[in-house]
N, C-alpha and C. Protein backbone atom coordinates (compact mmCIF):
# COMPACT_ATOMS: atom_id res chain seq x y z
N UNK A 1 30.79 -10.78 -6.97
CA UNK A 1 30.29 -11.09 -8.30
C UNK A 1 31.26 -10.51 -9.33
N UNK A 2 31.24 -11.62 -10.64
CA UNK A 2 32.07 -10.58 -11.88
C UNK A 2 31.46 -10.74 -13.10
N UNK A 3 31.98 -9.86 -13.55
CA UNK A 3 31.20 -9.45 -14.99
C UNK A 3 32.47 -9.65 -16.07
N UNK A 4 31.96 -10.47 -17.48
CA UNK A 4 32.93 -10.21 -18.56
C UNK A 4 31.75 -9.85 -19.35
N UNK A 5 32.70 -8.84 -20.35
CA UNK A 5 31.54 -8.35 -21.50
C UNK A 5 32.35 -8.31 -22.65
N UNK A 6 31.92 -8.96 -23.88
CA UNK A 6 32.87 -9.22 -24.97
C UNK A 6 32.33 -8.51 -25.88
N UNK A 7 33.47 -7.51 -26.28
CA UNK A 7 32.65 -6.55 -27.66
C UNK A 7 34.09 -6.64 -28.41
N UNK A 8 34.02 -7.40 -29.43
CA UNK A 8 35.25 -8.51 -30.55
C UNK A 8 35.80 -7.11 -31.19
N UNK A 9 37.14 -6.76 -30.72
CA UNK A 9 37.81 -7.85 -30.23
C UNK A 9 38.28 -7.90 -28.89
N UNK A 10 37.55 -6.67 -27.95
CA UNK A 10 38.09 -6.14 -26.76
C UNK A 10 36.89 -7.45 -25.63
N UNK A 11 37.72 -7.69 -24.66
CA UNK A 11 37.05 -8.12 -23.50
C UNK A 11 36.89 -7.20 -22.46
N UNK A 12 35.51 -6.49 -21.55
CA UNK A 12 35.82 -5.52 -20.68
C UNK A 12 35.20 -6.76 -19.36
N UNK A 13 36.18 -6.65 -17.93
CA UNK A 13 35.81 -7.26 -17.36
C UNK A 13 35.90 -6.28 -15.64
N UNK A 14 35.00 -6.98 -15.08
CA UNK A 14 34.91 -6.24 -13.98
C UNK A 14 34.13 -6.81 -12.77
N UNK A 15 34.44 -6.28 -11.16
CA UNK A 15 33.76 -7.26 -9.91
C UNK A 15 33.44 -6.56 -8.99
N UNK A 16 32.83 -6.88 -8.06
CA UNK A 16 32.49 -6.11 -6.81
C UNK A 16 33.46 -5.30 -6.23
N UNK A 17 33.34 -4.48 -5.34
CA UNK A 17 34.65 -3.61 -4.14
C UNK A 17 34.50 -4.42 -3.06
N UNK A 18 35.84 -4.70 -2.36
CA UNK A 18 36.32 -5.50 -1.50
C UNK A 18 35.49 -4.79 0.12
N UNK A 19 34.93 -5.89 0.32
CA UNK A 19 33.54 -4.70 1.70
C UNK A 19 34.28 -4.21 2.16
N UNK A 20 33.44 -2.92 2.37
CA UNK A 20 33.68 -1.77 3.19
C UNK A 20 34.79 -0.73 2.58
N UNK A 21 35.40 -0.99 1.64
CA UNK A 21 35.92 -0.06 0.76
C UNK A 21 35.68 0.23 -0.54
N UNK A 22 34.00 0.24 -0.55
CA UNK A 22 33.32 1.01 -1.97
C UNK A 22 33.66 2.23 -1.72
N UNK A 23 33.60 2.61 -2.58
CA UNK A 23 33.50 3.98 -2.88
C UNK A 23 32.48 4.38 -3.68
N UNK A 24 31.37 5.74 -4.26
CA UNK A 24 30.70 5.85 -5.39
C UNK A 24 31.69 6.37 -6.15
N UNK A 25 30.85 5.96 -7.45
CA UNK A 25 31.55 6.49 -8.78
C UNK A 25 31.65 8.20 -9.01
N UNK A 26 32.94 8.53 -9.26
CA UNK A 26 32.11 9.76 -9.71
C UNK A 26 33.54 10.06 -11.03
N UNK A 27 33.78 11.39 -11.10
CA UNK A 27 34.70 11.64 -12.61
C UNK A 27 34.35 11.51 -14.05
N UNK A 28 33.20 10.34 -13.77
CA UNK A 28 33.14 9.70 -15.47
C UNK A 28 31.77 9.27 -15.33
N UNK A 29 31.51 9.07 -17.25
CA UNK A 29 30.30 8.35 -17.15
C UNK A 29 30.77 7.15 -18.20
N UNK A 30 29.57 6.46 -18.02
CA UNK A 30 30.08 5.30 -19.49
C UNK A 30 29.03 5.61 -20.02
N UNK A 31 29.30 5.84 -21.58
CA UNK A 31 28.88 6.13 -22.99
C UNK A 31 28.30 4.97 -23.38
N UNK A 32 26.62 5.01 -23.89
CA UNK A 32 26.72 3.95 -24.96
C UNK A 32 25.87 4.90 -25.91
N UNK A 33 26.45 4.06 -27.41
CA UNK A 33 25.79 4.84 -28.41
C UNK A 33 24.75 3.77 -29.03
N UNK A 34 23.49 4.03 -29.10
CA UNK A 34 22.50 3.20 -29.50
C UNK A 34 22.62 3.50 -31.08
N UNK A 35 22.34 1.75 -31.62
CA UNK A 35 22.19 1.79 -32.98
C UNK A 35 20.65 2.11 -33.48
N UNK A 36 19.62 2.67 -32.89
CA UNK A 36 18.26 3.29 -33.30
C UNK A 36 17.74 3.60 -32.03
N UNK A 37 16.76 4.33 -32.59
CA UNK A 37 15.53 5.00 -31.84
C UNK A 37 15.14 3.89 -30.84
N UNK A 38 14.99 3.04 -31.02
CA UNK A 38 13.83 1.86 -30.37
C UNK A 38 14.91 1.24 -29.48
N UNK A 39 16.61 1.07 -29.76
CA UNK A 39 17.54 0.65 -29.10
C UNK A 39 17.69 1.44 -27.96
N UNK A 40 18.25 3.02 -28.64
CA UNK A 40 18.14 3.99 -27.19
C UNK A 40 16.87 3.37 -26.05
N UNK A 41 15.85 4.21 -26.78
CA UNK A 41 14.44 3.61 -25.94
C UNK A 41 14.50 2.16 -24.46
N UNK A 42 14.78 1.10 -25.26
CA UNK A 42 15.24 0.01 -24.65
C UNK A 42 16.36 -0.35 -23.13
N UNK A 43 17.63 0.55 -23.98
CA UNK A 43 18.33 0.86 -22.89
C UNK A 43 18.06 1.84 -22.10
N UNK A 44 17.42 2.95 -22.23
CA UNK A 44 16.93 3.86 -21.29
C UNK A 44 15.75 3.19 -20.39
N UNK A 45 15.16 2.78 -20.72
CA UNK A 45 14.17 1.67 -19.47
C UNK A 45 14.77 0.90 -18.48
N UNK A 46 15.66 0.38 -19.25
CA UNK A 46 16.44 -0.77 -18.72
C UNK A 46 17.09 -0.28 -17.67
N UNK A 47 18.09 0.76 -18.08
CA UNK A 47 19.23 1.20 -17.09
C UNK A 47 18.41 2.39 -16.29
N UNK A 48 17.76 3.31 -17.06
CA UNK A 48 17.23 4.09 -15.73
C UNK A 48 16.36 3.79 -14.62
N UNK A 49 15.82 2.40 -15.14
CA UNK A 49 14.68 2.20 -14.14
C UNK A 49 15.01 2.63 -12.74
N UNK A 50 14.17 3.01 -12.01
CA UNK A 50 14.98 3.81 -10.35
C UNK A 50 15.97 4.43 -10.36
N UNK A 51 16.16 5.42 -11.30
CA UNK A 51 17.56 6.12 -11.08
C UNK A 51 17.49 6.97 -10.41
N UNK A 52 18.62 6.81 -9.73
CA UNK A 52 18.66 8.10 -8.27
C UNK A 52 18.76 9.26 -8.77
N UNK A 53 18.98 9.81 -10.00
CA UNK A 53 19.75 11.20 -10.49
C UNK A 53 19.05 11.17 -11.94
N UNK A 54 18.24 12.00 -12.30
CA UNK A 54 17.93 12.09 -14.37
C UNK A 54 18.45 13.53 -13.99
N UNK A 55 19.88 13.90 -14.81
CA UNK A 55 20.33 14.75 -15.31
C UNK A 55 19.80 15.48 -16.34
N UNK A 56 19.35 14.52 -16.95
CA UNK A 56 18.79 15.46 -18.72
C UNK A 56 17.92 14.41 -18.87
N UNK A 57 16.83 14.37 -18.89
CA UNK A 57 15.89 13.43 -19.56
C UNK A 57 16.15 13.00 -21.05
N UNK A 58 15.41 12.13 -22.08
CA UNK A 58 15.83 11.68 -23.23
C UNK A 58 15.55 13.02 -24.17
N UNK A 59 16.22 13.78 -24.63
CA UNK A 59 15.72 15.05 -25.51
C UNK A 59 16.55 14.67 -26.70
N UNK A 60 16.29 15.47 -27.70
CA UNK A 60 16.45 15.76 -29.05
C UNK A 60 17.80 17.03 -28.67
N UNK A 61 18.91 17.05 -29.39
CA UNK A 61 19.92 18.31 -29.10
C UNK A 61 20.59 18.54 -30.14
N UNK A 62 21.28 19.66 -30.65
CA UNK A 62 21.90 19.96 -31.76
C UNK A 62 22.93 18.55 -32.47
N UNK A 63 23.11 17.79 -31.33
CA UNK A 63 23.92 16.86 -32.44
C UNK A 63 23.75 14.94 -32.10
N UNK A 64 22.58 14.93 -31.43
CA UNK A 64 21.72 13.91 -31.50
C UNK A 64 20.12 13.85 -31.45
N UNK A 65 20.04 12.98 -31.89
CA UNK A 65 18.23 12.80 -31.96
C UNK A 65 17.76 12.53 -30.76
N UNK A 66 18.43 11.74 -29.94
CA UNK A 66 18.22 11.58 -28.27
C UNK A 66 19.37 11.55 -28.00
N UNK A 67 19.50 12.08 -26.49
CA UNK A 67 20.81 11.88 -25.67
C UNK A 67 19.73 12.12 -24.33
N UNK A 68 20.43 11.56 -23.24
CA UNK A 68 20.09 11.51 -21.84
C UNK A 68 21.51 11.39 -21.09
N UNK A 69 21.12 11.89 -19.59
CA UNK A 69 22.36 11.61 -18.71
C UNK A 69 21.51 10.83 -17.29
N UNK A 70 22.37 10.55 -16.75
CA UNK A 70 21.34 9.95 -15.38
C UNK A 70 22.27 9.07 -14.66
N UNK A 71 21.72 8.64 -13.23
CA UNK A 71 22.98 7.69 -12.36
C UNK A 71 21.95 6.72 -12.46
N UNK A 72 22.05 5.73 -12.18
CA UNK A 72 21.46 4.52 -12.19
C UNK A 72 20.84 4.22 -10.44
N UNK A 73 20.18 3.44 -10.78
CA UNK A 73 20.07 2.77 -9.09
C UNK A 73 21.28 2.25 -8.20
N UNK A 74 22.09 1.73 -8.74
CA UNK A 74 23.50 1.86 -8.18
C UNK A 74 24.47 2.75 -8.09
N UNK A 75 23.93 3.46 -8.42
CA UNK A 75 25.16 4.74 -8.48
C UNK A 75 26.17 5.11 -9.61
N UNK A 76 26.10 4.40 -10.87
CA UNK A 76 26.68 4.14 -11.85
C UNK A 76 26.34 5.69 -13.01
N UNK A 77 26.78 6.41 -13.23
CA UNK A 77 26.37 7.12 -14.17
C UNK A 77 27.29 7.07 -15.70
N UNK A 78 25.63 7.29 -16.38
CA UNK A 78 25.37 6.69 -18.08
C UNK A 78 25.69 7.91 -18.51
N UNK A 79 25.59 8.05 -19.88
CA UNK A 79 25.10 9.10 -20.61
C UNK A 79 24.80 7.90 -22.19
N UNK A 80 23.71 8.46 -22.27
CA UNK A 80 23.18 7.34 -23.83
C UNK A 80 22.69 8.68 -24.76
N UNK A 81 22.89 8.22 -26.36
CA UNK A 81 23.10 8.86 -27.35
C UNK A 81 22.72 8.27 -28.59
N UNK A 82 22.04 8.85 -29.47
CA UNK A 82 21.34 8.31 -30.58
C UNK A 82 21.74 9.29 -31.52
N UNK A 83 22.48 9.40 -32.70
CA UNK A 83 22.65 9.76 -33.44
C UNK A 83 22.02 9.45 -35.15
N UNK A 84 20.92 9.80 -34.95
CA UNK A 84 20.57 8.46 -36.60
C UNK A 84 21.53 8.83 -37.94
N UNK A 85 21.57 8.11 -38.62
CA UNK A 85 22.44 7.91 -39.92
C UNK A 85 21.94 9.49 -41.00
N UNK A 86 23.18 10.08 -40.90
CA UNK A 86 22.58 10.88 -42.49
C UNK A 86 22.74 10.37 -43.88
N UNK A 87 21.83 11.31 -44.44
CA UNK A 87 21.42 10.95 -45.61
C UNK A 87 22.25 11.18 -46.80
N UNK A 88 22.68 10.12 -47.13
CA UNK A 88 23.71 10.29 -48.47
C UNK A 88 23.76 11.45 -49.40
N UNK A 89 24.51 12.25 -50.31
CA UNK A 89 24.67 13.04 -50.35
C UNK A 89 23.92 12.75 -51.92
C-alpha cells in the first residue's frame, strides 16, 4: 500500500516494508500541532485508539494546553500538541 499526503506546497509520500524486512519504528516521533482544543481531541481518538504505549496521557504543561505522547496500534509513535493562541498585547 502507499500513501501521498499533500500539505501545499510539500508532498509527503510513503509505502509498506518489503516482507519480512520491517523493522519497528523507533528514534523519532511525528509531531502534529493541532489548530484547537476540539482538533487535538479528534486526533487523539483517532490515532490513539488501541495504542500499544500512552507515554503521557493528554495533560496541560508549561508550554501547551495539551500535549500527549503514545505509539499507535502499529507501532508508529506521535507526539500531539495544542498550543492555543495568545492574547494580543
Amino acid at each position: 500500500m502507499h500513501m501521498q499526503l499533500r500539505l501545499d506546497p510539500a508532498t509527503i509520500m510513503a509505502s509498506d516494508a518489503v516482507p519480512d524486512q520491517y523493522e519497528k519504528p523507533q528514534g523519532f516521533r511525528i509531531q502534529i500541532e493541532a489548530s484547537s482544543r476540539e482538533h487535538f481531541d479528534r486526533l487523539f481518538a483517532a490515532l490513539a485508539a488501541d495504542a500499544r504505549v500512552g507515554d503521557m496521557a493528554p495533560a496541560e504543561t508549561f508550554w501547551a494546553e495539551r500535549f500527549a505522547l503514545f505509539t499507535d496500534a502499529f507501532g508508529t509513535p506521535w507526539m500531539l500538541n495544542y498550543d492555543r493562541p495568545k492574547a494580543e498585547p
